[in-house]
Protein backbone atom coordinates (compact mmCIF):
# COMPACT_ATOMS: atom_id res chain seq x y z
CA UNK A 1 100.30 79.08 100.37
CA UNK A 2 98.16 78.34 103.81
CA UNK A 3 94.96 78.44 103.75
CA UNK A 4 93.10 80.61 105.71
CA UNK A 5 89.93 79.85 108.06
CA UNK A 6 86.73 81.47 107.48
CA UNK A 7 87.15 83.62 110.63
CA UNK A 8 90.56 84.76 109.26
CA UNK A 9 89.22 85.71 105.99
CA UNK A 10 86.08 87.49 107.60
CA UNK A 11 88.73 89.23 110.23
CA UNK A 12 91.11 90.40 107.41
CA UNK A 13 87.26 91.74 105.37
CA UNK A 14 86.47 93.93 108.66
CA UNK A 15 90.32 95.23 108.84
CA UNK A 16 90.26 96.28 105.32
CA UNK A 17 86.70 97.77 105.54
CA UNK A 18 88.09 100.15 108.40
CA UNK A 19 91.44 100.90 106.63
CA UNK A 20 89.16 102.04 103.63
CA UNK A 21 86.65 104.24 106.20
CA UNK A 22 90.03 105.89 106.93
CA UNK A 23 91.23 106.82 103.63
CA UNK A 24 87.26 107.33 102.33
CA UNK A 25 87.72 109.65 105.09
CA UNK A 26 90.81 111.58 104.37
CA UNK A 27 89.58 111.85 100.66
CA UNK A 28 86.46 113.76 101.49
CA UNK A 29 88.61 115.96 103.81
CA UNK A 30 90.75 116.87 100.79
CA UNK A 31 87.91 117.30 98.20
CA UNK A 32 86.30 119.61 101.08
CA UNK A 33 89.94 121.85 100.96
CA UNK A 34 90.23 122.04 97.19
CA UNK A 35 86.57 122.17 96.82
CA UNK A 36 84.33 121.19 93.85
CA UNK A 37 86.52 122.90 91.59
CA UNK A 38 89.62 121.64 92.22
CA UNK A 39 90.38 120.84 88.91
CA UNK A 40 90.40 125.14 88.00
CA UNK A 41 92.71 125.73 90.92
CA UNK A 42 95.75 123.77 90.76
CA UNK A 43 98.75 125.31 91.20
CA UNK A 44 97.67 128.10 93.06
CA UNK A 45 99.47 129.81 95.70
CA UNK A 46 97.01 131.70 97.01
CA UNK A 47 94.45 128.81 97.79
CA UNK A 48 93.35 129.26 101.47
CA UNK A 49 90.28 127.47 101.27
CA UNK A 50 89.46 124.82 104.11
CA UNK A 51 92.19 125.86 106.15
CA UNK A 52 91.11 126.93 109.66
């Protein structure tokens, strides 16, 4: 196993921090579709909430 330099490590921190913006991202875009009660309306058809 290499070990890695201090800029490495620091580069790979910054490249996960951004991957997790995006998904942080794409979480609060589907709690904003199913809404605070998400929970009540799985499995509904008829959900049309969010969608624009």
């Amino acid at each position: 196993m290499a070990t890695e330099t201090k800029r490495e490590l620091l580069d790979r921190i910054e490249g996960l921090e951004t991957e997790n913006e995006v998904l942080q991202s794409q979480i609060d875009e589907i709690s904003d579709i199913i809404g605070d009660s998400g929970e009540e309306e799985q499995g509904s058809e008829d959900d049309d909430q969010g969608e624009e």
